[in-house]
C-alpha atoms as a PDB file:
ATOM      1  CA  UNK A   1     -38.792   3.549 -15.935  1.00  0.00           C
ATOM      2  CA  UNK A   2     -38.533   5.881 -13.357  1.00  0.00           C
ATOM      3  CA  UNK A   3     -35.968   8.082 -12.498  1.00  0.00           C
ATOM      4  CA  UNK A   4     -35.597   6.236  -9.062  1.00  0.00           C
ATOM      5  CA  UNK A   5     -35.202   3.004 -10.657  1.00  0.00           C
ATOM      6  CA  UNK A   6     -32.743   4.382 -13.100  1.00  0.00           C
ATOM      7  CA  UNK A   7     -30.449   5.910 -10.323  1.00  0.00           C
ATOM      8  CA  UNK A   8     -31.126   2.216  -8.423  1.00  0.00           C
ATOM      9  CA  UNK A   9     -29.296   0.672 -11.449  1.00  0.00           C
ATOM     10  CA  UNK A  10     -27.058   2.907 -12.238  1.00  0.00           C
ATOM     11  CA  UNK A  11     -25.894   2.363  -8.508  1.00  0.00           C
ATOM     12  CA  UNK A  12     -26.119  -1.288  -8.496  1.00  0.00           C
ATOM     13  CA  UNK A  13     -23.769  -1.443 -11.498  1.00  0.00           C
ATOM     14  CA  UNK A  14     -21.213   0.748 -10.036  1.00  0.00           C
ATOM     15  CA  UNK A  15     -21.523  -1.227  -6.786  1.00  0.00           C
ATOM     16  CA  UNK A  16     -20.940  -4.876  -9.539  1.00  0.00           C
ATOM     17  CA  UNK A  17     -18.156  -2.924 -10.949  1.00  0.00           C
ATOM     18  CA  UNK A  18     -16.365  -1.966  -7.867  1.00  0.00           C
ATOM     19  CA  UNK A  19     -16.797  -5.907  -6.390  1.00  0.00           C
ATOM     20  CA  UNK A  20     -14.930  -6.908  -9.561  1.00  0.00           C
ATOM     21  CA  UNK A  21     -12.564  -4.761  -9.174  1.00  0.00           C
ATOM     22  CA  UNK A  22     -11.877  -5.637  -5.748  1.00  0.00           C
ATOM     23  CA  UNK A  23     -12.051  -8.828  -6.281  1.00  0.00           C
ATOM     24  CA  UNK A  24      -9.409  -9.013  -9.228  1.00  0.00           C
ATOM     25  CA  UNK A  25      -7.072  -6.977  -6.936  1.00  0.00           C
ATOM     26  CA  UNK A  26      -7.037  -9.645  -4.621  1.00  0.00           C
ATOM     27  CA  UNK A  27      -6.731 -12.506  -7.303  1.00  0.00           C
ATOM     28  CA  UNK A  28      -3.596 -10.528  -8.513  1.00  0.00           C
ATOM     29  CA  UNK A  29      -2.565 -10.389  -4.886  1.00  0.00           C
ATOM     30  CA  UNK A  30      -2.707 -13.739  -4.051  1.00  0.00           C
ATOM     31  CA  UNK A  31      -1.031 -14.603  -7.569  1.00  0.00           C
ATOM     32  CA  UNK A  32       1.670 -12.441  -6.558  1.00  0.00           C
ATOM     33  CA  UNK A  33       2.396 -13.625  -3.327  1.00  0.00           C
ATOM     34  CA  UNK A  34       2.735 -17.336  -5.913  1.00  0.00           C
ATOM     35  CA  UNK A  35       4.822 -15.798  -8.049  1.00  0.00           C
ATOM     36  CA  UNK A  36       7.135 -14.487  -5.407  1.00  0.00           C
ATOM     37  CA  UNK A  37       7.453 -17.934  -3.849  1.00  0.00           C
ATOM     38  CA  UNK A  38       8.212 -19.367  -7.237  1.00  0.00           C
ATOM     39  CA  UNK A  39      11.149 -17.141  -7.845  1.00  0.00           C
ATOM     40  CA  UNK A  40      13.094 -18.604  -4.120  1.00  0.00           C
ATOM     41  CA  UNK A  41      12.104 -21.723  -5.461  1.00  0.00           C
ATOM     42  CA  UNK A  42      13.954 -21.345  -8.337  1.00  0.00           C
ATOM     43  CA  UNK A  43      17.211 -20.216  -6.597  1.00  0.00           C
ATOM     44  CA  UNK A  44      16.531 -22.851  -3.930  1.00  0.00           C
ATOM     45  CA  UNK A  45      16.561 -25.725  -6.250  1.00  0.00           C
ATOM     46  CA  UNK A  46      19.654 -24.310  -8.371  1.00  0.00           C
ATOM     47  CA  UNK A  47      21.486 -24.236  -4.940  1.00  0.00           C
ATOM     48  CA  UNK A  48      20.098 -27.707  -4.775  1.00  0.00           C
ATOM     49  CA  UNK A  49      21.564 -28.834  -7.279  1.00  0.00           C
ATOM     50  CA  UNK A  50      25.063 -27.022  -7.069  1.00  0.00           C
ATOM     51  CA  UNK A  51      25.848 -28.016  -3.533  1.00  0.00           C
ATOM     52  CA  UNK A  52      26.559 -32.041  -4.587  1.00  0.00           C
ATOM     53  CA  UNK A  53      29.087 -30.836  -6.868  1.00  0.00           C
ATOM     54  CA  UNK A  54      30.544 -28.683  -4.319  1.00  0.00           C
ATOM     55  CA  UNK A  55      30.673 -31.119  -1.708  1.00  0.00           C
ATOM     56  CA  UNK A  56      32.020 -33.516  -4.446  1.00  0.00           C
ATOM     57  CA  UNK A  57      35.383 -31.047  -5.155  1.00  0.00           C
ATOM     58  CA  UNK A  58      35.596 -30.551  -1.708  1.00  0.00           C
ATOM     59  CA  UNK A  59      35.496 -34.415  -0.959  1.00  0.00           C
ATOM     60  CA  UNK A  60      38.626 -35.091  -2.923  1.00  0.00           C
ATOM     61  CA  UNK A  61      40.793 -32.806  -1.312  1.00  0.00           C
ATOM     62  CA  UNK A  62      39.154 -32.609   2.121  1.00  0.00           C
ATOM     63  CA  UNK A  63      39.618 -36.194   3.651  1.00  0.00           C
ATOM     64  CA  UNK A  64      39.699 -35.568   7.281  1.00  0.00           C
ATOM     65  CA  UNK A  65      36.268 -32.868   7.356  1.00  0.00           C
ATOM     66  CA  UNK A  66      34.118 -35.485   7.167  1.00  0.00           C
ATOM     67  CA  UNK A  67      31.469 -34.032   9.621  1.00  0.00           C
ATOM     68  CA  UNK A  68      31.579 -31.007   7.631  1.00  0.00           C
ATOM     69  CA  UNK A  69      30.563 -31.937   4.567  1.00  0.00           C
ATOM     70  CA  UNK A  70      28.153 -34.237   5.921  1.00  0.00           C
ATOM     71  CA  UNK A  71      26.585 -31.484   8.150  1.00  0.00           C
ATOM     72  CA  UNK A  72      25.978 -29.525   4.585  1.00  0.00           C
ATOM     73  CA  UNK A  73      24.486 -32.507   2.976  1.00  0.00           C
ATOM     74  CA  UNK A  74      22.054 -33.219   6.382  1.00  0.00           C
ATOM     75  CA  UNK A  75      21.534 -29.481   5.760  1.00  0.00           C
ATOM     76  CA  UNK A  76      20.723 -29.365   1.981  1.00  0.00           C
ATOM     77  CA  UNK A  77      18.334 -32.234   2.295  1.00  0.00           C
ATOM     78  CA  UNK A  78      16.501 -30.511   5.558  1.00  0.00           C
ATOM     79  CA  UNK A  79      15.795 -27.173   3.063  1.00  0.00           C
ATOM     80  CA  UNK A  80      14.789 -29.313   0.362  1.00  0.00           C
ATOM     81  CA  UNK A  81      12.262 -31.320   2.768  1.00  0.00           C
ATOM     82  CA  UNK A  82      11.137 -27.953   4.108  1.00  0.00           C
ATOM     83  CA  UNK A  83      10.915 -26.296   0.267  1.00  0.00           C
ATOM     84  CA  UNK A  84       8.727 -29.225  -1.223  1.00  0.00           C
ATOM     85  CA  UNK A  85       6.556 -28.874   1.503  1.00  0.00           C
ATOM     86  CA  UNK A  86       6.079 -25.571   1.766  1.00  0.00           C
ATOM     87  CA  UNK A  87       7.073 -24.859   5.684  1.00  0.00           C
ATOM     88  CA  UNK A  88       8.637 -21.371   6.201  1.00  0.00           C
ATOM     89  CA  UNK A  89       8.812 -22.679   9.942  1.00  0.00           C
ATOM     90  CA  UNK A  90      10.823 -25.519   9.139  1.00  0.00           C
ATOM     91  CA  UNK A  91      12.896 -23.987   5.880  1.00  0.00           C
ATOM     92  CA  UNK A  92      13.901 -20.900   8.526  1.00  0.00           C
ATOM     93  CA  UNK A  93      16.035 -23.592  10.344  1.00  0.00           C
ATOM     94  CA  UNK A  94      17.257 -25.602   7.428  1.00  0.00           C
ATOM     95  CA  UNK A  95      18.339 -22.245   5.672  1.00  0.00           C
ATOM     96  CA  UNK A  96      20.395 -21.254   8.890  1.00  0.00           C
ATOM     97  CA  UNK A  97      21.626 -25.038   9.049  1.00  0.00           C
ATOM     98  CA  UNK A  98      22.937 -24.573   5.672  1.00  0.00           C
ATOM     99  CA  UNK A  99      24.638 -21.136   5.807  1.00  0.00           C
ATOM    100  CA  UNK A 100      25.730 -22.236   8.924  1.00  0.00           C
ATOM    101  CA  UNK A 101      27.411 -25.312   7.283  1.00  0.00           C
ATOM    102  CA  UNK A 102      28.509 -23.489   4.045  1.00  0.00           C
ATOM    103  CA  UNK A 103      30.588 -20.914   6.281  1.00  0.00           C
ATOM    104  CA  UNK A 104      32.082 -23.451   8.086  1.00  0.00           C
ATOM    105  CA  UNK A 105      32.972 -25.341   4.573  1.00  0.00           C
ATOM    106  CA  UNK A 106      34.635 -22.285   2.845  1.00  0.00           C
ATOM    107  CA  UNK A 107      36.412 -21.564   5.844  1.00  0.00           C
ATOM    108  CA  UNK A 108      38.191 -25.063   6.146  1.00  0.00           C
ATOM    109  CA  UNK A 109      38.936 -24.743   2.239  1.00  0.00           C
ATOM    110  CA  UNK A 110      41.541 -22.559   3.610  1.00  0.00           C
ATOM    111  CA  UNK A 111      43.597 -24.825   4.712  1.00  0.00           C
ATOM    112  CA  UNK A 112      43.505 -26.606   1.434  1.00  0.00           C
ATOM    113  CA  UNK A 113      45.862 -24.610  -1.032  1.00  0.00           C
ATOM    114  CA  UNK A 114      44.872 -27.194  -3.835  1.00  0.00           C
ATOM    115  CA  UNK A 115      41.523 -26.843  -3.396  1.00  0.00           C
ATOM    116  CA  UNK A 116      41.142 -22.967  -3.261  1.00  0.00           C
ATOM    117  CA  UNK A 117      43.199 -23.029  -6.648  1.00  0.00           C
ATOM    118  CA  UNK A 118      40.532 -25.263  -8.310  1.00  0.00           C
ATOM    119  CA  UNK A 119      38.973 -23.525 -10.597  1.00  0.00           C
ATOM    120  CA  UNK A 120      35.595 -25.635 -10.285  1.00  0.00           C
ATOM    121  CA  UNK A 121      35.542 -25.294  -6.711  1.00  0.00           C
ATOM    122  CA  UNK A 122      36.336 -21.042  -6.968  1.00  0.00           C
ATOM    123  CA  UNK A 123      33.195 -20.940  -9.648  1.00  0.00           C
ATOM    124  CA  UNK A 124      30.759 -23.289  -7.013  1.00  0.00           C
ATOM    125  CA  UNK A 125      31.857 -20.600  -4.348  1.00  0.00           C
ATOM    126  CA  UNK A 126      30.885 -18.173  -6.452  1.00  0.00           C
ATOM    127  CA  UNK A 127      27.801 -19.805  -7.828  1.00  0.00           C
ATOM    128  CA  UNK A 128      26.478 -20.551  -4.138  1.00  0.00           C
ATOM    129  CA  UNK A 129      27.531 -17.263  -2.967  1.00  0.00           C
ATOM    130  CA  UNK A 130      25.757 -15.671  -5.730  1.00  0.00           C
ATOM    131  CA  UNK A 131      22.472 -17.789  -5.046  1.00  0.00           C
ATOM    132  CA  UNK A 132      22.354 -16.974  -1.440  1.00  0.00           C
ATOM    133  CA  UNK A 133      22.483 -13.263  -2.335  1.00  0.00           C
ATOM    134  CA  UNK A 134      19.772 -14.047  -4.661  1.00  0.00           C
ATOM    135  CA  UNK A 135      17.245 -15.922  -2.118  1.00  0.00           C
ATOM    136  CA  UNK A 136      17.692 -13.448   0.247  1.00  0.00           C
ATOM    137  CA  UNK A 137      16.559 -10.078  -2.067  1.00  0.00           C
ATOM    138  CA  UNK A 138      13.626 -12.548  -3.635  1.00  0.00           C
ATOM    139  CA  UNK A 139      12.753 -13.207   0.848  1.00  0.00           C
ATOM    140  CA  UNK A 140      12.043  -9.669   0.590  1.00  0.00           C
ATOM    141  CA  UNK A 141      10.290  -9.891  -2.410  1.00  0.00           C
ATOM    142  CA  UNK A 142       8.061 -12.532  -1.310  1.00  0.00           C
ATOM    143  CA  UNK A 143       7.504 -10.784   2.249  1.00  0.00           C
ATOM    144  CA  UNK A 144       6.624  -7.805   0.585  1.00  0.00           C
ATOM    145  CA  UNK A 145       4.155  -9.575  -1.512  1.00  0.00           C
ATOM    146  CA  UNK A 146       2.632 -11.368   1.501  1.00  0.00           C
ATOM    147  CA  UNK A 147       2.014  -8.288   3.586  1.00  0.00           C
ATOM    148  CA  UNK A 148       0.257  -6.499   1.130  1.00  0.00           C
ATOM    149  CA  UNK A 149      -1.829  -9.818   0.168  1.00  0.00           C
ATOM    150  CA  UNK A 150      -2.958  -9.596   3.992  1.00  0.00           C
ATOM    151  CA  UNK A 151      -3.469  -6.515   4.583  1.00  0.00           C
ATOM    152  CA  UNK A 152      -5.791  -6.455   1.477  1.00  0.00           C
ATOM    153  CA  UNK A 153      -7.707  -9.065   2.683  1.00  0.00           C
ATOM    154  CA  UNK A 154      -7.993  -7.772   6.014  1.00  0.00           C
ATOM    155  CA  UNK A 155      -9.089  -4.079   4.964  1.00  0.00           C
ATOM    156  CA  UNK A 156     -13.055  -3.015   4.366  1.00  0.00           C
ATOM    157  CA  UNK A 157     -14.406  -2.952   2.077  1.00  0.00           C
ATOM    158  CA  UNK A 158     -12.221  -6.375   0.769  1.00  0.00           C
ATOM    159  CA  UNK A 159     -12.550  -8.092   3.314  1.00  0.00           C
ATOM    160  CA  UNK A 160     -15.927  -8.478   2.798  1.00  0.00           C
ATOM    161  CA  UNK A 161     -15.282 -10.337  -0.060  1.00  0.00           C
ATOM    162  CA  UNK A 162     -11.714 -12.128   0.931  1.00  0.00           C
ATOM    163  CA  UNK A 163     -14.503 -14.043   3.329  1.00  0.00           C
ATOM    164  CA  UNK A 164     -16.706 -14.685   0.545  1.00  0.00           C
ATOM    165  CA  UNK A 165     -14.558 -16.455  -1.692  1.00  0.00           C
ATOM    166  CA  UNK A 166     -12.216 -17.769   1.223  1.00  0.00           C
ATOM    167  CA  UNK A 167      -9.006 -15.996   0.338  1.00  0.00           C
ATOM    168  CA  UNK A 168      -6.518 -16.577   2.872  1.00  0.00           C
ATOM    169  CA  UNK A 169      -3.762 -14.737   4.787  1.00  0.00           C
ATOM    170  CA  UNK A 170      -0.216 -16.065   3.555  1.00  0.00           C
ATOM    171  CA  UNK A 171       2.679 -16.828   5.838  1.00  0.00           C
ATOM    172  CA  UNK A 172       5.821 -14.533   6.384  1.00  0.00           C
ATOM    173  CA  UNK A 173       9.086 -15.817   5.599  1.00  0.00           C
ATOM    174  CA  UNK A 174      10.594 -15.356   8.939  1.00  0.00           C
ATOM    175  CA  UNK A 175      13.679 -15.660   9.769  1.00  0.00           C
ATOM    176  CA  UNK A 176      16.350 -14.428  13.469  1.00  0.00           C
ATOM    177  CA  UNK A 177      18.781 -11.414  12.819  1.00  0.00           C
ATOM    178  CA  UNK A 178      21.519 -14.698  13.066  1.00  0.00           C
ATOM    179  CA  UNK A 179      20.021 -15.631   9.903  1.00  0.00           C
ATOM    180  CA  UNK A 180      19.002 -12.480   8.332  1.00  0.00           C
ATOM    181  CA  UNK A 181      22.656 -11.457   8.123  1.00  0.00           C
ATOM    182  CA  UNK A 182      24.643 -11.682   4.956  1.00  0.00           C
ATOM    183  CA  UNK A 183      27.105 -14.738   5.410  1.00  0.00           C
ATOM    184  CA  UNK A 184      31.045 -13.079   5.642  1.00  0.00           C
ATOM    185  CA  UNK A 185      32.678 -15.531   3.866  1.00  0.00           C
ATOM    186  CA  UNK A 186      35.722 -12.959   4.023  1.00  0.00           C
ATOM    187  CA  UNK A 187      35.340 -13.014   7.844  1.00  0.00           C
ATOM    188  CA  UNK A 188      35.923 -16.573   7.949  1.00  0.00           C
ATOM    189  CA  UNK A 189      39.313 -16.755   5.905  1.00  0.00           C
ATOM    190  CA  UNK A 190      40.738 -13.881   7.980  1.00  0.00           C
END
């Protein structure tokens, strides 16, 4: 062999090596941005599944906020709808729905004495309040993990190969500064 053909080798197994590489740094990538929305999922369905129980100890004290509680059950089954099928676009404006109606709910406990001093319904607040703290650091999480996913994919030389083997840009979870700020549940006893 010559030493031409040697160095031509040499090269072309570097250049393998380095398309792996690239390539199993966008596999991790898109696995992360995955993982990320796996772990709101996960909060997303426990809230899911707390909020019935919530309305439920709210329902037997609560007998004239009707429209409340049914505006955080319209709410609960919008994010769920928007959740299962994967639409930030749509879960944005369930997620707001529900704060929305959550605040309102807490608020009117107030003027139930009986129901603030139920234990079950002060460990649901807490529970819920907990959650939402929870989705909102894994939304930054998952953002995070989608903006580096696309700018990977959209930088040489990996782009080159994010059109090769089709890997695809990932959608923000974007929500208004309305939404984006922390619910004051204080706020709304004072």
């Amino acid at each position: 062999m010559s030493l031409t053909a040697v160095v031509l080798l040499v090269a072309l197994v570097l250049l393998a090596a380095y398309a792996v590489s690239l390539y199993n740094g966008l596999v991790r990538l898109k696995h992360g941005v995955s993982k990320a929305w796996a772990n709101i999922d996960v909060l997303l369905r426990q809230r899911h599944e707390e909020l019935p129980k919530l309305v439920e100890t709210c329902k037997q004290y609560m007998r004239y906020e009707q429209a409340t509680l049914e505006k955080v059950i319209a709410a609960r089954s919008a994010v769920a709808s928007a959740r299962e099928q994967h639409d930030l676009g749509a879960l944005g404006k369930a997620e707001s729905g529900l704060r929305a109606g959550l605040g309102q709910l807490f608020a009117l406990a107030e003027n139930y004495p009986e129901l603030k001093a139920n234990d079950g319904f002060r460990h649901l607040q807490q529970r819920i309040s907990g959650l939402e703290s929870g989705i909102a650091d894994r939304r930054e999480l998952y953002n995070e993990a989608v903006n580096l996913n696309n700018v990977r994919i959209e930088q040489f030389p990996d782009v080159l190969l994010a059109r090769l083997f089709g890997f695809q840009p990932a959608e923000l979870l974007v929500f208004s500064e309305a939404e984006k700020a922390d619910l004051d549940l204080k706020s709304l006893f004072d």
